[in-house]
PDB file of N, CA and C in Angstrom:
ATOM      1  N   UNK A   1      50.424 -21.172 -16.741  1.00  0.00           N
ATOM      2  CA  UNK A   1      49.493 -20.775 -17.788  1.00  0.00           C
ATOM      3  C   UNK A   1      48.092 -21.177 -17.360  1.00  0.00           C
ATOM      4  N   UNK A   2      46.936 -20.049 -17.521  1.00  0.00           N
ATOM      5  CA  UNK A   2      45.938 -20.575 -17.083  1.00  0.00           C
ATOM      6  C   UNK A   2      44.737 -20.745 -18.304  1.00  0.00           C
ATOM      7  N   UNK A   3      44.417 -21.947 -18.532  1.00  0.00           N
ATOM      8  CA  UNK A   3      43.441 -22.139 -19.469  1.00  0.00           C
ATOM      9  C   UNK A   3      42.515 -22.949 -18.530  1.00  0.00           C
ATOM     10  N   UNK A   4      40.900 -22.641 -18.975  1.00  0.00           N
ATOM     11  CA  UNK A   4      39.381 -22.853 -18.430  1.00  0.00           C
ATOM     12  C   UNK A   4      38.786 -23.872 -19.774  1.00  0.00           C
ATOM     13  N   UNK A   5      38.551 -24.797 -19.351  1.00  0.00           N
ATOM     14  CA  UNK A   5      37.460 -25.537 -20.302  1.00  0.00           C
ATOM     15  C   UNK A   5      36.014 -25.460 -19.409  1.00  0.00           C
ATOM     16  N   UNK A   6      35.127 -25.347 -20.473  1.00  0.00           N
ATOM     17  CA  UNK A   6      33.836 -25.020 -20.682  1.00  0.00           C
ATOM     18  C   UNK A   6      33.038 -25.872 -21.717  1.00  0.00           C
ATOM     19  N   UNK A   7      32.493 -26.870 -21.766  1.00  0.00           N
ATOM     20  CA  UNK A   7      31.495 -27.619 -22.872  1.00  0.00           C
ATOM     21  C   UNK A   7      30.404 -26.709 -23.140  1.00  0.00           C
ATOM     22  N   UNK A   8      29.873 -26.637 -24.414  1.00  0.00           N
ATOM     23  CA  UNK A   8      28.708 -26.308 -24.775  1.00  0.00           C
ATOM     24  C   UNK A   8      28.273 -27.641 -25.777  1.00  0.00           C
ATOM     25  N   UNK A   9      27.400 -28.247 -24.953  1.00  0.00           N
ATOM     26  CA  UNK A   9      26.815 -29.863 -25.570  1.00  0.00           C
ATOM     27  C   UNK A   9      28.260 -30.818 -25.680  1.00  0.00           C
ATOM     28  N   UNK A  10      28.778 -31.185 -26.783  1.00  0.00           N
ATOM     29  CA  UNK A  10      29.604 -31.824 -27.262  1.00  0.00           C
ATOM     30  C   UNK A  10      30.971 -31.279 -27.815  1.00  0.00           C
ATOM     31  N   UNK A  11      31.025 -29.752 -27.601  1.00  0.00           N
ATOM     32  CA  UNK A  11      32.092 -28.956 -28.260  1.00  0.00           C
ATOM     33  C   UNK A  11      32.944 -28.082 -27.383  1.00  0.00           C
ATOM     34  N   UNK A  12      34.074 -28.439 -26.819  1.00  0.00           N
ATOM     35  CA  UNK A  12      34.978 -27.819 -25.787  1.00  0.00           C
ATOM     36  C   UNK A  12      34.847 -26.199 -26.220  1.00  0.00           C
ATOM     37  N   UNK A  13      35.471 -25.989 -24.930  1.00  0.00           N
ATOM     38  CA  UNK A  13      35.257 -24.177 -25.611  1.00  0.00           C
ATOM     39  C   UNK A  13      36.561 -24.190 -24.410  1.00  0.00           C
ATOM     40  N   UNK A  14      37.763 -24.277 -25.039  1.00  0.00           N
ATOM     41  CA  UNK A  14      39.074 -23.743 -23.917  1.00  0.00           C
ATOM     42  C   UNK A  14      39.359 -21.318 -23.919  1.00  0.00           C
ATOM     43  N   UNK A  15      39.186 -21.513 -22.837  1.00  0.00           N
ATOM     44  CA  UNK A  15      39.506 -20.261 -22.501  1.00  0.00           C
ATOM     45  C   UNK A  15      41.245 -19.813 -22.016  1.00  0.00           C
ATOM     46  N   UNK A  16      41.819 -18.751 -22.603  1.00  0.00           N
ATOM     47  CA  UNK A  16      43.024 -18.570 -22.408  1.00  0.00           C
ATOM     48  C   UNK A  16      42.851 -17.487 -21.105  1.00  0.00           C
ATOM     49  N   UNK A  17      43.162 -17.870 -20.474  1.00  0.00           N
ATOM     50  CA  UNK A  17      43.233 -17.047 -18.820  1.00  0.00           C
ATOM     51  C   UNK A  17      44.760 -15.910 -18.963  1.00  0.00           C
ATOM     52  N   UNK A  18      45.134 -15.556 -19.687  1.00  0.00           N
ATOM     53  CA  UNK A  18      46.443 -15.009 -19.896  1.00  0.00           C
ATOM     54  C   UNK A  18      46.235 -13.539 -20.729  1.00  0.00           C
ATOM     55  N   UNK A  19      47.012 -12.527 -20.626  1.00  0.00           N
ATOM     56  CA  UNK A  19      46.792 -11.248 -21.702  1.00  0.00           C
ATOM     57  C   UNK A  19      47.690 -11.511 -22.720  1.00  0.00           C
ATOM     58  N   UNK A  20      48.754 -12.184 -22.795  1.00  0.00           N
ATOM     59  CA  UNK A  20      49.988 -12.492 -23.471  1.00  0.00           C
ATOM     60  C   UNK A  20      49.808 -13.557 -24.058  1.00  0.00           C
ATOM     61  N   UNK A  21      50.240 -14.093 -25.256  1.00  0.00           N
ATOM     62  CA  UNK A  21      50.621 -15.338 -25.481  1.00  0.00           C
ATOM     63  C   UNK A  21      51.960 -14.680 -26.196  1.00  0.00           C
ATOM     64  N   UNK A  22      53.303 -15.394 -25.696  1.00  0.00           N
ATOM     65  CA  UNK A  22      54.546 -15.068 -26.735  1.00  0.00           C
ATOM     66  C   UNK A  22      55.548 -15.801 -26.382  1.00  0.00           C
ATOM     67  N   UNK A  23      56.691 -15.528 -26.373  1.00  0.00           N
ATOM     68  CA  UNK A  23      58.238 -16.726 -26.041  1.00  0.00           C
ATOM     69  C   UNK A  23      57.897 -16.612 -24.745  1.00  0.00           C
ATOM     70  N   UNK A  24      57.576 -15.871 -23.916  1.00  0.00           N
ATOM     71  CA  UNK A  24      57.797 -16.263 -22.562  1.00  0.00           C
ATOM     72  C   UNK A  24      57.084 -17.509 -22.043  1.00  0.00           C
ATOM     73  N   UNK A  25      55.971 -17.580 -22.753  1.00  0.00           N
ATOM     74  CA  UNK A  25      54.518 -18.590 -22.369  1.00  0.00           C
ATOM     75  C   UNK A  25      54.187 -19.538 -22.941  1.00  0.00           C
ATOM     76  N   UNK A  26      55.153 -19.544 -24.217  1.00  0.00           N
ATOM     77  CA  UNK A  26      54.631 -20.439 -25.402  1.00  0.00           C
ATOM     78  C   UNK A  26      54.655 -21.824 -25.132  1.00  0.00           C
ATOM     79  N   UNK A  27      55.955 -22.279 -24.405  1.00  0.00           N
ATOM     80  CA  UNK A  27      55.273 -23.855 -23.882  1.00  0.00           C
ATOM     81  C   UNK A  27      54.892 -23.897 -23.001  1.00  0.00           C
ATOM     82  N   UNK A  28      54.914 -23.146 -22.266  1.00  0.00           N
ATOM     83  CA  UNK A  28      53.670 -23.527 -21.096  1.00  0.00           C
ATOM     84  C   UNK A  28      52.164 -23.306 -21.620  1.00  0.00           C
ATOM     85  N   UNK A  29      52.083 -22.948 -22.679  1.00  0.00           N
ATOM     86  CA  UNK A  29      50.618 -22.408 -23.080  1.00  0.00           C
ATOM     87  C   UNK A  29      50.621 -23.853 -23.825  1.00  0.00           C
ATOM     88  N   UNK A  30      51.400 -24.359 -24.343  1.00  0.00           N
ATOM     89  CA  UNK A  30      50.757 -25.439 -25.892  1.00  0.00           C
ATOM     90  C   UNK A  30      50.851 -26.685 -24.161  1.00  0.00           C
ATOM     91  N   UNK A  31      51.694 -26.886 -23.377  1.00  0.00           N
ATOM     92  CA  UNK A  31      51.775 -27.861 -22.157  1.00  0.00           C
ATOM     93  C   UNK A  31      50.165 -28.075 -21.438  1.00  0.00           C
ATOM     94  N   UNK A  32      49.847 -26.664 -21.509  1.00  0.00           N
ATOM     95  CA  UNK A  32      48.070 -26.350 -20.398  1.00  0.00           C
ATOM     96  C   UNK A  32      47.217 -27.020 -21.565  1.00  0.00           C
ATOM     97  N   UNK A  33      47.476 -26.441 -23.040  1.00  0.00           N
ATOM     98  CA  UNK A  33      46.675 -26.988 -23.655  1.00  0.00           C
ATOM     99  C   UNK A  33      46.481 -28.485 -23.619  1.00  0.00           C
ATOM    100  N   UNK A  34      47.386 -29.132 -23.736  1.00  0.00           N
ATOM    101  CA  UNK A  34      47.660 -30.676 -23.868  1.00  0.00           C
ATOM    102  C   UNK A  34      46.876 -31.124 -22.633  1.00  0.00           C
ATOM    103  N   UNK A  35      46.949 -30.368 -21.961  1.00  0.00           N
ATOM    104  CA  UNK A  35      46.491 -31.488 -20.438  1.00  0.00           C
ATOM    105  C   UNK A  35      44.782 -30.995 -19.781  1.00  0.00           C
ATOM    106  N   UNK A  36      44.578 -29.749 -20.771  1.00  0.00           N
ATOM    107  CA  UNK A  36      42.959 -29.317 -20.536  1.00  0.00           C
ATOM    108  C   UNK A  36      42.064 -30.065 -21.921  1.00  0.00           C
ATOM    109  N   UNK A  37      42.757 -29.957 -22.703  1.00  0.00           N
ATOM    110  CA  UNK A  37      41.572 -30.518 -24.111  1.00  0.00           C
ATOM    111  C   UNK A  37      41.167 -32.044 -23.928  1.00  0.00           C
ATOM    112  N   UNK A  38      39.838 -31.959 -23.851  1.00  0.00           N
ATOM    113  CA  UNK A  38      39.824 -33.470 -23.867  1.00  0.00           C
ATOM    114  C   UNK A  38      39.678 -34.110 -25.377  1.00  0.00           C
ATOM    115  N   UNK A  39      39.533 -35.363 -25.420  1.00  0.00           N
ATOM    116  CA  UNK A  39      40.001 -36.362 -26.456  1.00  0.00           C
ATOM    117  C   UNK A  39      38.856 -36.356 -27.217  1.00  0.00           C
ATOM    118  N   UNK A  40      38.927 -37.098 -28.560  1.00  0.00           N
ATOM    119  CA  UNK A  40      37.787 -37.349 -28.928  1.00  0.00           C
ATOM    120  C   UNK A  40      36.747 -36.717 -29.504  1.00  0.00           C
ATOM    121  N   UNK A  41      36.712 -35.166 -29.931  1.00  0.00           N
ATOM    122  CA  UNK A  41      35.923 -34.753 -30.196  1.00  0.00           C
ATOM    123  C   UNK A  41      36.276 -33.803 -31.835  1.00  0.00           C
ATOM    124  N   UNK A  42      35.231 -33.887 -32.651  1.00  0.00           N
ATOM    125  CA  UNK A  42      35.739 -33.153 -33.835  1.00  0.00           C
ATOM    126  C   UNK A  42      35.849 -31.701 -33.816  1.00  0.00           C
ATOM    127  N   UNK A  43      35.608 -31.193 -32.860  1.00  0.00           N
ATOM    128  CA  UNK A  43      36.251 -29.635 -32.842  1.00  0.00           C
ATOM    129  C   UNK A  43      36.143 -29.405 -31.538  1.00  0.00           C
ATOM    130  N   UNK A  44      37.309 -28.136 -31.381  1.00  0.00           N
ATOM    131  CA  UNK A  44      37.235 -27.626 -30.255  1.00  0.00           C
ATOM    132  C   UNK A  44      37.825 -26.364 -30.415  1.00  0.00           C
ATOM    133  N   UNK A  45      37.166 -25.036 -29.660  1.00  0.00           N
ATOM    134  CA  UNK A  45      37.244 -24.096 -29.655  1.00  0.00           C
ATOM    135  C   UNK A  45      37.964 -23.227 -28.356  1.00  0.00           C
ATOM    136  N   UNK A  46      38.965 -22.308 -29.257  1.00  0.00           N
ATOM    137  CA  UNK A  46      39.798 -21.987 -28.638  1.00  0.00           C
ATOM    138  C   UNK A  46      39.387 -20.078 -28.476  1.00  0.00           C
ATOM    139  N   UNK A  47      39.178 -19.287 -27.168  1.00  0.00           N
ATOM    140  CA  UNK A  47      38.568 -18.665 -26.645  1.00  0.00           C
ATOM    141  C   UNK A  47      39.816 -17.768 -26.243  1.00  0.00           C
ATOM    142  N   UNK A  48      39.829 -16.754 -27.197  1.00  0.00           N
ATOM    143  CA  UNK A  48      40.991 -15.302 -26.777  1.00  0.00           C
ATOM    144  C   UNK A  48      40.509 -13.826 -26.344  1.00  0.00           C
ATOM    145  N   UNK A  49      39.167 -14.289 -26.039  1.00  0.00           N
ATOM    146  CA  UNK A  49      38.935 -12.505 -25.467  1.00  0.00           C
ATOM    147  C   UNK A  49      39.339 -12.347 -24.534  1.00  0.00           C
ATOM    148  N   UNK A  50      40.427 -12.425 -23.742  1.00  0.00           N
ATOM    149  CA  UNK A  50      41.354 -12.032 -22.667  1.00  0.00           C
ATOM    150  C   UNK A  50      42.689 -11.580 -23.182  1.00  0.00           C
ATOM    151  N   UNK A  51      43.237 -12.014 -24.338  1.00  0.00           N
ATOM    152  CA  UNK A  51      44.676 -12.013 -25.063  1.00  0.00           C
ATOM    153  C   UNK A  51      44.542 -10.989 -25.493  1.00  0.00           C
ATOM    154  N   UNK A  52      45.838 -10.151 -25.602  1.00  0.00           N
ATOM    155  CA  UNK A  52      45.844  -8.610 -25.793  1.00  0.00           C
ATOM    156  C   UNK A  52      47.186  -8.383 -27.034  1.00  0.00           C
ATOM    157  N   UNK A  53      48.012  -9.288 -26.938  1.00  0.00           N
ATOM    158  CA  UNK A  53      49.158  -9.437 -27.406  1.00  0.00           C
ATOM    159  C   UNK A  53      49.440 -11.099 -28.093  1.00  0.00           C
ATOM    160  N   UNK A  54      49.656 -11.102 -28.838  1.00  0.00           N
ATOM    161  CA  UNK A  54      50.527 -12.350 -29.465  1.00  0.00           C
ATOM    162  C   UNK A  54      51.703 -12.156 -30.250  1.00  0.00           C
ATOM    163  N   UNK A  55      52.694 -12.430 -30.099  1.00  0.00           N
ATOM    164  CA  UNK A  55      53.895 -12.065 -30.704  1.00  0.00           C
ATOM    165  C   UNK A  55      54.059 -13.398 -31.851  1.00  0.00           C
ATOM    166  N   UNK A  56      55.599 -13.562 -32.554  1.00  0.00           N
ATOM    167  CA  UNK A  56      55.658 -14.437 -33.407  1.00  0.00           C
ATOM    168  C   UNK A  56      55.693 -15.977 -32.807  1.00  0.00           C
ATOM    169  N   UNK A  57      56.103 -16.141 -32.099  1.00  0.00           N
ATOM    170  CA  UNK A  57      56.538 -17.511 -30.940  1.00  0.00           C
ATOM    171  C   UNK A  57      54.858 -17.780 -30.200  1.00  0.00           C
ATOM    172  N   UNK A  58      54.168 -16.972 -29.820  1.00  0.00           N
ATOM    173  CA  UNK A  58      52.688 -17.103 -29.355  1.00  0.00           C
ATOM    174  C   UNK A  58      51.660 -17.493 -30.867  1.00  0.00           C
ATOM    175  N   UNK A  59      52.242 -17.041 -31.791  1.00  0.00           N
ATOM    176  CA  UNK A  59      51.291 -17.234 -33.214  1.00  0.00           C
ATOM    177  C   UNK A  59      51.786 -18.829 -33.311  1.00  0.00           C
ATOM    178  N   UNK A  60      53.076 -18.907 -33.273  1.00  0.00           N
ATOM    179  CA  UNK A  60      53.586 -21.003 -33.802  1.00  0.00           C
ATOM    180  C   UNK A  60      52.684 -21.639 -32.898  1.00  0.00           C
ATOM    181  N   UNK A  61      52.490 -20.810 -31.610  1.00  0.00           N
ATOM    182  CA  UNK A  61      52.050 -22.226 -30.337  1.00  0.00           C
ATOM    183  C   UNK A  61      50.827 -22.455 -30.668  1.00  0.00           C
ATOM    184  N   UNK A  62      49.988 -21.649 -31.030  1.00  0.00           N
ATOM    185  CA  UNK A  62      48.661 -21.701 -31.666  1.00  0.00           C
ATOM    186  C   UNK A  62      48.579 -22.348 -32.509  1.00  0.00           C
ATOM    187  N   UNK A  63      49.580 -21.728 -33.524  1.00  0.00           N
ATOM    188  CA  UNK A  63      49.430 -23.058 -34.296  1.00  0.00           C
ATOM    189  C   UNK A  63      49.700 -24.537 -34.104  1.00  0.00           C
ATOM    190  N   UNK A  64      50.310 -24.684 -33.285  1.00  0.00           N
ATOM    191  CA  UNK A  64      51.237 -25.944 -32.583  1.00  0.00           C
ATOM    192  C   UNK A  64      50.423 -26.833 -32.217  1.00  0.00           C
ATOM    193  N   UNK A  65      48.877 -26.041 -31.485  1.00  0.00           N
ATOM    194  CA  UNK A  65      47.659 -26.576 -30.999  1.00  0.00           C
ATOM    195  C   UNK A  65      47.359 -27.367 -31.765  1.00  0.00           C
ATOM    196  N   UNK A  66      47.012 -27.456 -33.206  1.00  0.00           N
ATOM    197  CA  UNK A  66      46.556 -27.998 -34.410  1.00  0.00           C
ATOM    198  C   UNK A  66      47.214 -29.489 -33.960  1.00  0.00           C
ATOM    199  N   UNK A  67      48.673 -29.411 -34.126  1.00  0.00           N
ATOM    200  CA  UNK A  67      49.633 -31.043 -33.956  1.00  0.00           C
ATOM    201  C   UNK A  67      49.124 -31.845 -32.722  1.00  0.00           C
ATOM    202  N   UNK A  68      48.505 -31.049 -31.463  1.00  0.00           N
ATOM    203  CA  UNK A  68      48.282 -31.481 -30.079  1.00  0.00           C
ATOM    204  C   UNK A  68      46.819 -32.516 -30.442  1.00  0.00           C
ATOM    205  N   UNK A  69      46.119 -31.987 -31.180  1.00  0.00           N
ATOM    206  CA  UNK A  69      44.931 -32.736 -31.632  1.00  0.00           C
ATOM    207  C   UNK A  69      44.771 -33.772 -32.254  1.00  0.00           C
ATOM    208  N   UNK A  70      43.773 -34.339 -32.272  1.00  0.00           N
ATOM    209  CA  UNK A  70      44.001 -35.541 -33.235  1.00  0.00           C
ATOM    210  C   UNK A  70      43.610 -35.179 -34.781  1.00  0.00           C
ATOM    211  N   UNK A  71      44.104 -36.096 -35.915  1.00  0.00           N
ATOM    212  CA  UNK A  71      43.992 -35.302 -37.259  1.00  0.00           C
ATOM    213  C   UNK A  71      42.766 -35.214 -37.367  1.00  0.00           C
ATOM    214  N   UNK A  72      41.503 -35.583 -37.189  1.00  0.00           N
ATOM    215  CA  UNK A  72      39.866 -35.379 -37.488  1.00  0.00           C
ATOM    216  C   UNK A  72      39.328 -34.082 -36.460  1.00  0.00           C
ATOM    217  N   UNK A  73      40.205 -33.746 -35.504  1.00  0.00           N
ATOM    218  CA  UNK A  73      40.000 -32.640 -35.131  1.00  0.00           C
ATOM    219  C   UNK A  73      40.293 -31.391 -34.970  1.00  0.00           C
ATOM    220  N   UNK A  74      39.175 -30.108 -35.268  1.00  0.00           N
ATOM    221  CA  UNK A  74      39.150 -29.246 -35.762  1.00  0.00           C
ATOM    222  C   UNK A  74      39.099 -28.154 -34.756  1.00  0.00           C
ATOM    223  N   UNK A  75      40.813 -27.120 -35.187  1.00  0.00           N
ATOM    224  CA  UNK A  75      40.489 -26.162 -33.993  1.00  0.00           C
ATOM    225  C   UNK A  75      40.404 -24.959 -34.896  1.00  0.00           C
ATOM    226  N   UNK A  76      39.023 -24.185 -33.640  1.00  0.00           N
ATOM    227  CA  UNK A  76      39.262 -23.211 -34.291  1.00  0.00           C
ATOM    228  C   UNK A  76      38.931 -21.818 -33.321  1.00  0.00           C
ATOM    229  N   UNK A  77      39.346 -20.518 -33.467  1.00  0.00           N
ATOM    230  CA  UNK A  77      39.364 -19.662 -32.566  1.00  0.00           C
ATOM    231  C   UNK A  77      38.276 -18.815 -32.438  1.00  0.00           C
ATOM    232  N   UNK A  78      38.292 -17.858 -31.454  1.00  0.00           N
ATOM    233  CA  UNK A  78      37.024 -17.272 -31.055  1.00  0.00           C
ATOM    234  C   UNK A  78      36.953 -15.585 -30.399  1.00  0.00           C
ATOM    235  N   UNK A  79      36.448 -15.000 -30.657  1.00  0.00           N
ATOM    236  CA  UNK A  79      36.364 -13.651 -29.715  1.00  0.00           C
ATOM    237  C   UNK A  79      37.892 -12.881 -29.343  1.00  0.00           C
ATOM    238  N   UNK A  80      38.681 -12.689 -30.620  1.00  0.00           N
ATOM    239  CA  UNK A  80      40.019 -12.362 -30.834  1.00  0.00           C
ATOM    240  C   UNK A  80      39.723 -10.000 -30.678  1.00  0.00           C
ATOM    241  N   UNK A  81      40.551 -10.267 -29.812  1.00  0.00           N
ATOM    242  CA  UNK A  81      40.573  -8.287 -30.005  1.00  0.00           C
ATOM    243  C   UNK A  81      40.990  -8.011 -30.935  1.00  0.00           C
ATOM    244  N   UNK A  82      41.345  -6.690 -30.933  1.00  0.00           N
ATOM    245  CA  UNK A  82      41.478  -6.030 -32.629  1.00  0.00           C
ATOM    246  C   UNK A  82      42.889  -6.149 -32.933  1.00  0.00           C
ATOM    247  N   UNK A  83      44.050  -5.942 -31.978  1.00  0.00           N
ATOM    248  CA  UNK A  83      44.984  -6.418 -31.997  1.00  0.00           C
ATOM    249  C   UNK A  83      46.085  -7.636 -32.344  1.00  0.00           C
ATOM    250  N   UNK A  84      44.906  -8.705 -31.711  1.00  0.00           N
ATOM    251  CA  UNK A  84      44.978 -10.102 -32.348  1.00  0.00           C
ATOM    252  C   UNK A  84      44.685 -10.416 -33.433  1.00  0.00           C
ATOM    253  N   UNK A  85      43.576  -9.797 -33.789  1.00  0.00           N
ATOM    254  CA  UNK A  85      43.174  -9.744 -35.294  1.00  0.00           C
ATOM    255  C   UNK A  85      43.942  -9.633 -36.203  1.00  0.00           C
ATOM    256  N   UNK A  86      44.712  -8.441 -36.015  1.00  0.00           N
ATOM    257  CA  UNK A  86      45.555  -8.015 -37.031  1.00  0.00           C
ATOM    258  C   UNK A  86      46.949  -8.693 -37.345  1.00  0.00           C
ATOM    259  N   UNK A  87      47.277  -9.554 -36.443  1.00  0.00           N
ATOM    260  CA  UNK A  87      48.408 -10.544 -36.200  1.00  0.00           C
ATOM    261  C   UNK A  87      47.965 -11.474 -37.096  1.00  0.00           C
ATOM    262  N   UNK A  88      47.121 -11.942 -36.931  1.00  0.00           N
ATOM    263  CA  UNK A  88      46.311 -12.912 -37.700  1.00  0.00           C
ATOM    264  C   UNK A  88      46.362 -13.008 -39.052  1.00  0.00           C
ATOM    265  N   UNK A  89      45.973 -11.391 -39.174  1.00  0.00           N
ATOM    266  CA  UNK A  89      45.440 -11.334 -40.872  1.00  0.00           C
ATOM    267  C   UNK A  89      47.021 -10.922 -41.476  1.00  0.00           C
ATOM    268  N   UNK A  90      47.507  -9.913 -40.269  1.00  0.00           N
ATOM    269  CA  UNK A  90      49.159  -9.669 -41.581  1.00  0.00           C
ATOM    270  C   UNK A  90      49.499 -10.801 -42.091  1.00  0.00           C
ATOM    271  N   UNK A  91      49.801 -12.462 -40.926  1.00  0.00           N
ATOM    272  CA  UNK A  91      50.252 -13.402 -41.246  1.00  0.00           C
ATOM    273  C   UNK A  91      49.435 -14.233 -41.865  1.00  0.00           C
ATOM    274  N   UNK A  92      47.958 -14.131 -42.612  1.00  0.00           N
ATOM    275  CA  UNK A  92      47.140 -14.637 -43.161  1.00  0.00           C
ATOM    276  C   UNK A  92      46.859 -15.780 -42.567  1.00  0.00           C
ATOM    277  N   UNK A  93      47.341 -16.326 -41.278  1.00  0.00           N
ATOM    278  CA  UNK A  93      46.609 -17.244 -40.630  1.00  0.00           C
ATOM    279  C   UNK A  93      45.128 -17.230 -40.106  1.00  0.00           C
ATOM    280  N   UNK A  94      44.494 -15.731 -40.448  1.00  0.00           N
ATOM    281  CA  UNK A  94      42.630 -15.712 -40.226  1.00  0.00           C
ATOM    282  C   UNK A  94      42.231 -16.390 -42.005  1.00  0.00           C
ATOM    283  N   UNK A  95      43.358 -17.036 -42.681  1.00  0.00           N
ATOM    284  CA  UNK A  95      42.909 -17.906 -43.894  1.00  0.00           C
ATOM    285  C   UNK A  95      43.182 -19.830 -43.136  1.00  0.00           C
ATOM    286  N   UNK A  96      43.904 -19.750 -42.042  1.00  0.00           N
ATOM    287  CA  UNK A  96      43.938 -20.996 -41.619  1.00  0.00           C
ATOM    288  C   UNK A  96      42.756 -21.919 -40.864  1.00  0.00           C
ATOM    289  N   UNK A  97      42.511 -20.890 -39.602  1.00  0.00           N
ATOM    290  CA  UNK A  97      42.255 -20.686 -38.653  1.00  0.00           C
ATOM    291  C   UNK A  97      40.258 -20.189 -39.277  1.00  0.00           C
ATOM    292  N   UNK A  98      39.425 -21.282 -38.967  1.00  0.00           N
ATOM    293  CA  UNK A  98      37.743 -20.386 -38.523  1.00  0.00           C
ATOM    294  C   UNK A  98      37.792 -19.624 -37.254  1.00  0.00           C
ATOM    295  N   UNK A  99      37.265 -18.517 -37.338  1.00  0.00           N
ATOM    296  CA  UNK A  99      37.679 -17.456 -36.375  1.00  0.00           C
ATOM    297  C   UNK A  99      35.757 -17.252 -36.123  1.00  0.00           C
ATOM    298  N   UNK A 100      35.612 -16.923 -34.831  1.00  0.00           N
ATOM    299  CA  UNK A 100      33.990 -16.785 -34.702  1.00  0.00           C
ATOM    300  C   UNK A 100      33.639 -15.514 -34.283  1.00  0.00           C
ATOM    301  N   UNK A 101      33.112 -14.466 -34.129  1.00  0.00           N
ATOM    302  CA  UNK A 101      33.504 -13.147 -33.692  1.00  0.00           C
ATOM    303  C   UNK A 101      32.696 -13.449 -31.888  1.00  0.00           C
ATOM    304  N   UNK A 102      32.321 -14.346 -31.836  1.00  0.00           N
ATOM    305  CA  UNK A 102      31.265 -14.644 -30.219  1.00  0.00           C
ATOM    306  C   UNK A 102      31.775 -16.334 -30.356  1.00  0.00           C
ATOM    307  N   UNK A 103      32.267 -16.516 -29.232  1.00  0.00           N
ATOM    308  CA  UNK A 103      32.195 -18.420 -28.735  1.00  0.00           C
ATOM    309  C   UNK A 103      30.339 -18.966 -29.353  1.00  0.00           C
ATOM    310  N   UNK A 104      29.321 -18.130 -29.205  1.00  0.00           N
ATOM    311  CA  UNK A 104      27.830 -18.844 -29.367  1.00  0.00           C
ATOM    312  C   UNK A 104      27.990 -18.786 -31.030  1.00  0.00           C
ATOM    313  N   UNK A 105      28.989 -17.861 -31.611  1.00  0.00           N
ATOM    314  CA  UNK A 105      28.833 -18.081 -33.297  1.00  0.00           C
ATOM    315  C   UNK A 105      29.072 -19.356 -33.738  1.00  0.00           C
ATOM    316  N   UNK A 106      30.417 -19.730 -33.240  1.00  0.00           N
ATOM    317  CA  UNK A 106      30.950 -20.986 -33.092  1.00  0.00           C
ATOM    318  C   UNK A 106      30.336 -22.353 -32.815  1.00  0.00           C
ATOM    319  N   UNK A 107      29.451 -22.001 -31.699  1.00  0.00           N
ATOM    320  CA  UNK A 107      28.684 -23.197 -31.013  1.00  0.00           C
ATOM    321  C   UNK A 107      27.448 -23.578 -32.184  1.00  0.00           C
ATOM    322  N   UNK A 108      26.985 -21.932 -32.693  1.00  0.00           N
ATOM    323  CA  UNK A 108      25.515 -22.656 -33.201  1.00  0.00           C
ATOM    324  C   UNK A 108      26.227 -22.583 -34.652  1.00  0.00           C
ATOM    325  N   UNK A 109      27.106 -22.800 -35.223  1.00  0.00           N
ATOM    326  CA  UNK A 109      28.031 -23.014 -36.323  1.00  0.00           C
ATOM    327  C   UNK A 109      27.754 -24.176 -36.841  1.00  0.00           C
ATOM    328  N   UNK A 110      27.706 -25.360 -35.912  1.00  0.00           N
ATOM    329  CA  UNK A 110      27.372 -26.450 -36.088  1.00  0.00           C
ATOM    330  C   UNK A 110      26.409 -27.129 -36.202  1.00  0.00           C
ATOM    331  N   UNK A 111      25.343 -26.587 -35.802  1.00  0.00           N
ATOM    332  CA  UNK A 111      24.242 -26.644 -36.289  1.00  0.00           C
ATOM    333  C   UNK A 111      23.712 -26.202 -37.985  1.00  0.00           C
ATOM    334  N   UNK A 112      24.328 -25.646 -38.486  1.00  0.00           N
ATOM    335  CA  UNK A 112      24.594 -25.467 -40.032  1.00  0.00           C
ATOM    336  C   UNK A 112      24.790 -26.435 -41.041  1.00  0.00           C
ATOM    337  N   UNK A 113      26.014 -27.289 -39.984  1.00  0.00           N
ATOM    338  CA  UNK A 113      26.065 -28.456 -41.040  1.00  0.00           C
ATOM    339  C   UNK A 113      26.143 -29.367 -41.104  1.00  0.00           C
TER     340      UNK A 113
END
């Protein structure tokens, strides 16, 4: 599984290097996550404009991400295709999940508050 971390100031920005997330990938995807996110920080942003597909087993691991974190930290996703989108919203997890339509929405997000 290939995931890219990227800082912008103080706020990870993990990139999913993959078109798929689903049973085939799912622990190896929540495994990459565990060992790319670093510690310590109150959010970190998770980067899907490469993902084309998420099935039901790719939607848990995402969510799964949430448990990998520590409880004060906040994940949340980014630059989802239209496809993903809609995974999202059937399963009303775009009510879980802050979704940013650009990684820079996200970044200057925080500056808000």
């Amino acid at each position: 599984m290939n995931l890219s971390l990227e800082e912008y100031g103080d706020i990870p920005i993990i990139t999913v290097g993959t078109k798929r997330v689903d049973a085939a990938c799912a622990i190896q995807f929540k495994d990459a996550f565990q060992k790319t996110v670093p510690k310590g920080r109150d959010r970190v942003i998770l980067d899907l404009d490469g993902v084309e597909f998420v099935d039901s087993s790719g939607l848990g691991a995402i969510v799964g991400l949430m448990k990998i974190l520590a409880p004060e930290t906040k994940l949340e996703l980014s630059t989802m295709g239209e496809t993903v989108k809609k995974v999202f919203a059937l399963t009303r997890m775009d009510q879980v999940f802050t979704i940013h339509e650009r990684i820079m929405d996200g970044v200057r997000s925080t500056k808000l508050q």
